[in-house]
N, C-alpha and C. Protein backbone atom coordinates (compact mmCIF):
# COMPACT_ATOMS: atom_id res chain seq x y z
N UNK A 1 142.61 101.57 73.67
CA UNK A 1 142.31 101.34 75.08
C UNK A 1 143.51 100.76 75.82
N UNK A 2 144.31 99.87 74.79
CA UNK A 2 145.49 99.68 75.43
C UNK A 2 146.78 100.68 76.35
N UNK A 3 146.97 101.55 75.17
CA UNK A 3 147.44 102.57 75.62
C UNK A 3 146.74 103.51 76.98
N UNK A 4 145.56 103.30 76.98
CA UNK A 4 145.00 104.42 78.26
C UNK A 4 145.16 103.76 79.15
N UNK A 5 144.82 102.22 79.26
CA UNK A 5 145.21 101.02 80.57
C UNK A 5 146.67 101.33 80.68
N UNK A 6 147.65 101.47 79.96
CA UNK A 6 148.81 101.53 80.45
C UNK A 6 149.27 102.26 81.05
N UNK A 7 148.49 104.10 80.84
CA UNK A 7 149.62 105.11 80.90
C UNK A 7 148.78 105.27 82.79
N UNK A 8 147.37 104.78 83.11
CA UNK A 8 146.51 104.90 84.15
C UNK A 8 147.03 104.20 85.13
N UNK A 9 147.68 102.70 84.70
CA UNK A 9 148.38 101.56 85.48
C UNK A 9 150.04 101.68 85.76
N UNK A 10 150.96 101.31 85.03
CA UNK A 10 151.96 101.77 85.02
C UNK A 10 152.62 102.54 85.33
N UNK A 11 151.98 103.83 84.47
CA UNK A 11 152.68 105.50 85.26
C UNK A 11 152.64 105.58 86.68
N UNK A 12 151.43 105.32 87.45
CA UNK A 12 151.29 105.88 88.56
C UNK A 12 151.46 105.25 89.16
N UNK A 13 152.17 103.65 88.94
CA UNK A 13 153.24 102.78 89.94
C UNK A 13 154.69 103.08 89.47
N UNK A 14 155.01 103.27 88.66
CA UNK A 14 155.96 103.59 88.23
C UNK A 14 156.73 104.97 89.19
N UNK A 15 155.55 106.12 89.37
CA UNK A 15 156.30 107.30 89.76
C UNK A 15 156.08 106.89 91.45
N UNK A 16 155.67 106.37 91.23
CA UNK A 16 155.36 106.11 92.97
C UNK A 16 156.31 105.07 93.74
N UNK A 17 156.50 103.90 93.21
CA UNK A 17 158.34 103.36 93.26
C UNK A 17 159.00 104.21 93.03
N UNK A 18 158.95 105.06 92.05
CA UNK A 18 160.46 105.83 91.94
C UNK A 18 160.71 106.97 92.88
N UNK A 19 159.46 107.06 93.43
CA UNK A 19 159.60 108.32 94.62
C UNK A 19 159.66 107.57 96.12
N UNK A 20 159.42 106.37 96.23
CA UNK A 20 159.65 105.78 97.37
C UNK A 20 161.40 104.87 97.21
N UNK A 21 161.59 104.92 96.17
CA UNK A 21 163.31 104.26 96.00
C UNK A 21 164.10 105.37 96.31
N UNK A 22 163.66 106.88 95.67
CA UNK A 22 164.54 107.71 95.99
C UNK A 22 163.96 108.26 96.78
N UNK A 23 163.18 108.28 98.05
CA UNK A 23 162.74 108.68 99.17
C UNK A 23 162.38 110.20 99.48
N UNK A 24 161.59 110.49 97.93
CA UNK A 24 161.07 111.84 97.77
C UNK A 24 159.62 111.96 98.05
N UNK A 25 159.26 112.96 98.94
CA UNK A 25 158.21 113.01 99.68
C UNK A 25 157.13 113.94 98.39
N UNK A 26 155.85 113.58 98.40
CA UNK A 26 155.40 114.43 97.57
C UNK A 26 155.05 115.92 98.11
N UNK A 27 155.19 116.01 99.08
CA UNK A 27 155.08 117.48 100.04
C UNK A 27 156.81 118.11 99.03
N UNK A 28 157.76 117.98 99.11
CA UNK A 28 158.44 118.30 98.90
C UNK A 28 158.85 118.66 97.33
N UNK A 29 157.79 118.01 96.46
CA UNK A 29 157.46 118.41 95.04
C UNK A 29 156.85 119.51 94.76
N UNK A 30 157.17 120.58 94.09
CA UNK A 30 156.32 121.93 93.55
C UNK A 30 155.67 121.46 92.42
N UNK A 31 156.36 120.62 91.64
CA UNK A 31 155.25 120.02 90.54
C UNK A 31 156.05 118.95 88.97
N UNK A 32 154.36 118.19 89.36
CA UNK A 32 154.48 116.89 88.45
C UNK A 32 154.24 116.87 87.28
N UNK A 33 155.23 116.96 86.43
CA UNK A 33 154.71 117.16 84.76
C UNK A 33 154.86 115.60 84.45
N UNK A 34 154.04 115.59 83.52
CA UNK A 34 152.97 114.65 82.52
C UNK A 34 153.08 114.96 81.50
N UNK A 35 153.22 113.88 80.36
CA UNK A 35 153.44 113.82 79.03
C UNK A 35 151.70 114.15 78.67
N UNK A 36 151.92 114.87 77.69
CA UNK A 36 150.10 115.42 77.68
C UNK A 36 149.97 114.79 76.62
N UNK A 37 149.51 113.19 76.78
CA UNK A 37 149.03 112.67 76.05
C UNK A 37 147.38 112.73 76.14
N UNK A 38 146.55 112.53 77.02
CA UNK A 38 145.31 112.62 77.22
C UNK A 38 144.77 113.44 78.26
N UNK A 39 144.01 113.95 78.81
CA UNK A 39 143.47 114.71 79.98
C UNK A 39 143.35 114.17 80.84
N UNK A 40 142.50 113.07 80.24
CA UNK A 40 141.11 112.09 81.33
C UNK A 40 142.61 110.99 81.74
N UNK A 41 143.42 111.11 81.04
CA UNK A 41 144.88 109.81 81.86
C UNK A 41 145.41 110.43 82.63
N UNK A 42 145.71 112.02 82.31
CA UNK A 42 146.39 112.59 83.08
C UNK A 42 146.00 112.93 84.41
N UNK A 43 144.66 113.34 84.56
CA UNK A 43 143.70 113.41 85.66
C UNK A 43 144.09 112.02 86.35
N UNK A 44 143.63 110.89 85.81
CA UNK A 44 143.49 109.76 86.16
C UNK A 44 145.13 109.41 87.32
N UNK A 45 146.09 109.95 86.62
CA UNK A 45 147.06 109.60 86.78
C UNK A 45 147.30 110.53 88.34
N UNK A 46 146.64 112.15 88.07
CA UNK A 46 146.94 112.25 89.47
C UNK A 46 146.16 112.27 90.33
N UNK A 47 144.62 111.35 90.26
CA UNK A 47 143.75 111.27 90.99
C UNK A 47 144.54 109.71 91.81
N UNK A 48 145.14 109.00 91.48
CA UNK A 48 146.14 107.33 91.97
C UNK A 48 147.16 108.40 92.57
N UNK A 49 147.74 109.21 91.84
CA UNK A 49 148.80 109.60 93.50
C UNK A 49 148.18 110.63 94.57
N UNK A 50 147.15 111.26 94.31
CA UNK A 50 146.52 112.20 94.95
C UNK A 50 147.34 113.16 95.44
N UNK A 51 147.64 113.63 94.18
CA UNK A 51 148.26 114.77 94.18
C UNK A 51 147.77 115.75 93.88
N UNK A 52 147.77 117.22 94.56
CA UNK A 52 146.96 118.45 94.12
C UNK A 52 146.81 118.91 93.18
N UNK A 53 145.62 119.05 92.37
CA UNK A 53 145.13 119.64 90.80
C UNK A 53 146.51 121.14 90.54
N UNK A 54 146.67 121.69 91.13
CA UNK A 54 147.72 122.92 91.24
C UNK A 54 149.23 122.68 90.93
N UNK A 55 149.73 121.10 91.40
CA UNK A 55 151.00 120.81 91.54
C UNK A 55 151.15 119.72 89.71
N UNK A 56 149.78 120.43 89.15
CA UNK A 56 149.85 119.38 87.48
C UNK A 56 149.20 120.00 87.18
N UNK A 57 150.11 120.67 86.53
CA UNK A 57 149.83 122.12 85.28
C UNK A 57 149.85 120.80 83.72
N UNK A 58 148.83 121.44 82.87
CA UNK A 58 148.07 120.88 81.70
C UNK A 58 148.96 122.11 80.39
N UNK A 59 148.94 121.49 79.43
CA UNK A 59 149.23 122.58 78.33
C UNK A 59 148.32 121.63 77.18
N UNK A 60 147.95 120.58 77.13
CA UNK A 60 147.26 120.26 76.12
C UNK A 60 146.13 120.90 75.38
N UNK A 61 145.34 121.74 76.48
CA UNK A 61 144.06 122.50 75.90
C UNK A 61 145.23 123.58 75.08
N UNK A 62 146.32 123.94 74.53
CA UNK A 62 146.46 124.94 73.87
C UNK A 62 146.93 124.17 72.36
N UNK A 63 147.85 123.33 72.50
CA UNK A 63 149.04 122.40 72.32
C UNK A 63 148.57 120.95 71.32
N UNK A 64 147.52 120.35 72.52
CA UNK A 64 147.23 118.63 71.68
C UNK A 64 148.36 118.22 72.18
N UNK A 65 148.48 116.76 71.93
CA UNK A 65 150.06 115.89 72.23
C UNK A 65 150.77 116.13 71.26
N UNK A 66 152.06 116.65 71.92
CA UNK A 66 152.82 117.38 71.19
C UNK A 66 154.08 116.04 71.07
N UNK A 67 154.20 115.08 71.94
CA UNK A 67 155.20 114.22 71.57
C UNK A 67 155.69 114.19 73.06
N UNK A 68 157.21 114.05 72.73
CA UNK A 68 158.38 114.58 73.71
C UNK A 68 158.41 115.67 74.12
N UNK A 69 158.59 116.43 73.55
CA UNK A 69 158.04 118.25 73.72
C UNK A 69 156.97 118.65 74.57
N UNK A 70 156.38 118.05 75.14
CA UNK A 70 155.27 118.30 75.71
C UNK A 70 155.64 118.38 77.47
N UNK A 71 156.47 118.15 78.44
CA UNK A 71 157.18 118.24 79.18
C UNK A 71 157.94 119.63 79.42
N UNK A 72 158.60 119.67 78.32
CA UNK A 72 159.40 121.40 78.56
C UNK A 72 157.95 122.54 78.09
N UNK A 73 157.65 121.84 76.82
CA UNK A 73 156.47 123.28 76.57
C UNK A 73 155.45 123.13 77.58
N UNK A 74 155.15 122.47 78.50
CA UNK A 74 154.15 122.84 79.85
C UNK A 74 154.75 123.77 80.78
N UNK A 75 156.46 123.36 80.68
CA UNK A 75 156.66 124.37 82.19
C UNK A 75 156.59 125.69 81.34
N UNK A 76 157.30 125.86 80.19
CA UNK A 76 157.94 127.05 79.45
C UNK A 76 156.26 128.13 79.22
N UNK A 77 155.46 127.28 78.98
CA UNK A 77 154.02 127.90 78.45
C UNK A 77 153.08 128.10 80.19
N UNK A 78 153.48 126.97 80.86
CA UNK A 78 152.13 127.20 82.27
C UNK A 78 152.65 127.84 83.53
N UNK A 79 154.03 127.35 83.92
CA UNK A 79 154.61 127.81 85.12
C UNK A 79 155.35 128.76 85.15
N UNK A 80 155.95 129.31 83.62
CA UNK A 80 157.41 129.95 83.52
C UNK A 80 157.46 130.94 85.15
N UNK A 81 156.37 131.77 85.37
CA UNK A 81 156.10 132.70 85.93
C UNK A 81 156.11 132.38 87.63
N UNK A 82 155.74 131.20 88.01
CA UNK A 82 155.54 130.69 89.26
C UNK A 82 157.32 130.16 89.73
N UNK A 83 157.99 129.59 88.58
CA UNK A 83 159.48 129.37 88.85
C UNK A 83 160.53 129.98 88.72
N UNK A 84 160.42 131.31 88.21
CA UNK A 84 161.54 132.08 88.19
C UNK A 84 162.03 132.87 89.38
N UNK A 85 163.21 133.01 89.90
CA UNK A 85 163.69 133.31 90.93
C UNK A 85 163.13 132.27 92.22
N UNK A 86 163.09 131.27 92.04
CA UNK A 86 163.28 130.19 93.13
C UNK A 86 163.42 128.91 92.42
N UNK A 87 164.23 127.94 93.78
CA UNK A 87 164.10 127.08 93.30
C UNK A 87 163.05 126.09 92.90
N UNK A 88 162.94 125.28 92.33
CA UNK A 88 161.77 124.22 92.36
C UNK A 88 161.89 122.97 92.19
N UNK A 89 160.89 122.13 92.82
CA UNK A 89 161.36 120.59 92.22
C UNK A 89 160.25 120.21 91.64
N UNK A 90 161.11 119.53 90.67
CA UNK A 90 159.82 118.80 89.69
C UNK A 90 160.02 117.13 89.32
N UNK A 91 158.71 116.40 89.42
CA UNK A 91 159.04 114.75 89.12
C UNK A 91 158.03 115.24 87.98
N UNK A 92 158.77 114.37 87.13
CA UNK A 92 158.52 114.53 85.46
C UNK A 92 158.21 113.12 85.07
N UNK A 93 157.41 112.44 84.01
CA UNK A 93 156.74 111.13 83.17
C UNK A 93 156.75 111.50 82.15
N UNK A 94 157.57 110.78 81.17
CA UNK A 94 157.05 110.97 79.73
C UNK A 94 156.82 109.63 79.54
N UNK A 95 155.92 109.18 78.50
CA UNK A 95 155.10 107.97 78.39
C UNK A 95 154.52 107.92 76.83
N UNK A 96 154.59 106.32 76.25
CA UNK A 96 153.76 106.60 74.94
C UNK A 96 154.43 105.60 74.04
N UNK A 97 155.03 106.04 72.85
CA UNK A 97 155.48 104.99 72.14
C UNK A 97 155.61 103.62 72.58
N UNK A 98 155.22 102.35 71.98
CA UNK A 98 155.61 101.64 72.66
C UNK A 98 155.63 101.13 73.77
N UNK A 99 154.56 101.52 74.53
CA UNK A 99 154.23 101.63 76.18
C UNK A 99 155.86 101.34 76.86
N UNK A 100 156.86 102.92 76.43
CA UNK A 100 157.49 102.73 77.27
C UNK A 100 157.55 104.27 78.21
N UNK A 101 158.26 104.30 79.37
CA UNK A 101 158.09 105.28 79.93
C UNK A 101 159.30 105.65 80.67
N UNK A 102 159.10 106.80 81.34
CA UNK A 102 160.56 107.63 81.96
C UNK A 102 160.25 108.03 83.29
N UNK A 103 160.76 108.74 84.76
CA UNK A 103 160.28 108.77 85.40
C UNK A 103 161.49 109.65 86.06
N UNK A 104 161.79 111.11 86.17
CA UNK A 104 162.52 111.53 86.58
C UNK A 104 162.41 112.90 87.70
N UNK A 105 163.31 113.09 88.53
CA UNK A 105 163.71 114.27 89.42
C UNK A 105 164.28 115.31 89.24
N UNK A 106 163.89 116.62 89.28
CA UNK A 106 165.01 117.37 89.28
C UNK A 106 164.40 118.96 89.15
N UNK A 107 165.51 119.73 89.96
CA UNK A 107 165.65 120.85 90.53
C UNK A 107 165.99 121.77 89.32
N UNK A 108 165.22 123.35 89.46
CA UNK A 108 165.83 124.37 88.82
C UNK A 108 165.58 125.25 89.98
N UNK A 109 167.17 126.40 89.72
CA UNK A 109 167.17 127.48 90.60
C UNK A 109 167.48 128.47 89.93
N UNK A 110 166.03 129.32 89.98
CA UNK A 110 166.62 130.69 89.17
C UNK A 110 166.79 130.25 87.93
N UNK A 111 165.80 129.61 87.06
CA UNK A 111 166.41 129.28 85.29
C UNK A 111 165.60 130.75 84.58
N UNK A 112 166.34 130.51 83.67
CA UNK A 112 166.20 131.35 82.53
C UNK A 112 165.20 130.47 81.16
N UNK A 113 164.00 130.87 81.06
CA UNK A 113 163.11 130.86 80.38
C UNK A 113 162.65 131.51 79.30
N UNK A 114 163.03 130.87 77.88
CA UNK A 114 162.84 132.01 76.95
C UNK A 114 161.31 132.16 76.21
N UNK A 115 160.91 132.73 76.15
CA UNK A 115 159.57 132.83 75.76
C UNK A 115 159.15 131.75 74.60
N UNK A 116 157.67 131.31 74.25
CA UNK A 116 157.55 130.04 73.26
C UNK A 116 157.50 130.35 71.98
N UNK A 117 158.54 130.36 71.36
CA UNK A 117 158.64 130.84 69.41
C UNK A 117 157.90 129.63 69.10
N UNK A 118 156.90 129.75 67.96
CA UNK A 118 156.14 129.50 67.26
C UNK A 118 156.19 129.43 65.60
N UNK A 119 156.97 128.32 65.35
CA UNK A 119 157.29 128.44 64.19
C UNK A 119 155.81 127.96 62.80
């Protein structure tokens, strides 16, 4: 329970200072990836920024918590198709070990996406 109080509390002050320090509007986000540690946190997490169900694409129903990995295999597995040939911005959380966490920005234009090998 510790861990779910944290990632519900924290995260979603966390990204929310970090988008008011760097003065990024959430209109101006195409989308918020989440460490897919839980559903009901992740929900949770973007029901506190009220951010649109559309702009937080899920890969856990295929996946489970995958770790660190769970960040690139959401866009690579949910969006590949919605981001290719434009740019996009994405604010990214990874969260967990250790209740520590990350909280970052950043643009792709036109990336190259290789399909998900499955070892």
């Amino acid at each position: 329970m510790d861990v779910f109080a944290f990632g519900i509390t924290t995260v979603p002050k966390s990204i929310k200072k970090f988008m008011e320090n760097f003065h990024i509007d959430h209109d101006c986000v195409d989308f918020f990836i989440f460490h897919q540690a839980n559903k009901a946190m992740n929900e949770k997490i973007r029901e506190k920024l009220k951010i649109e169900p559309e702009k937080v694409p899920h890969s856990l129903h295929e996946f489970g918590n995958t770790s660190s990995a769970s960040i690139p295999l959401t866009i690579v597995t949910q969006i590949a198709e919605q981001i290719k040939n434009k740019e996009t911005r994405f604010v990214a959380c990874g969260f967990g070990v250790g209740l520590s966490w990350c909280t970052v920005f950043f643009k792709t234009n036109n990336p190259v996406i290789s399909k998900l090998v499955e070892l």
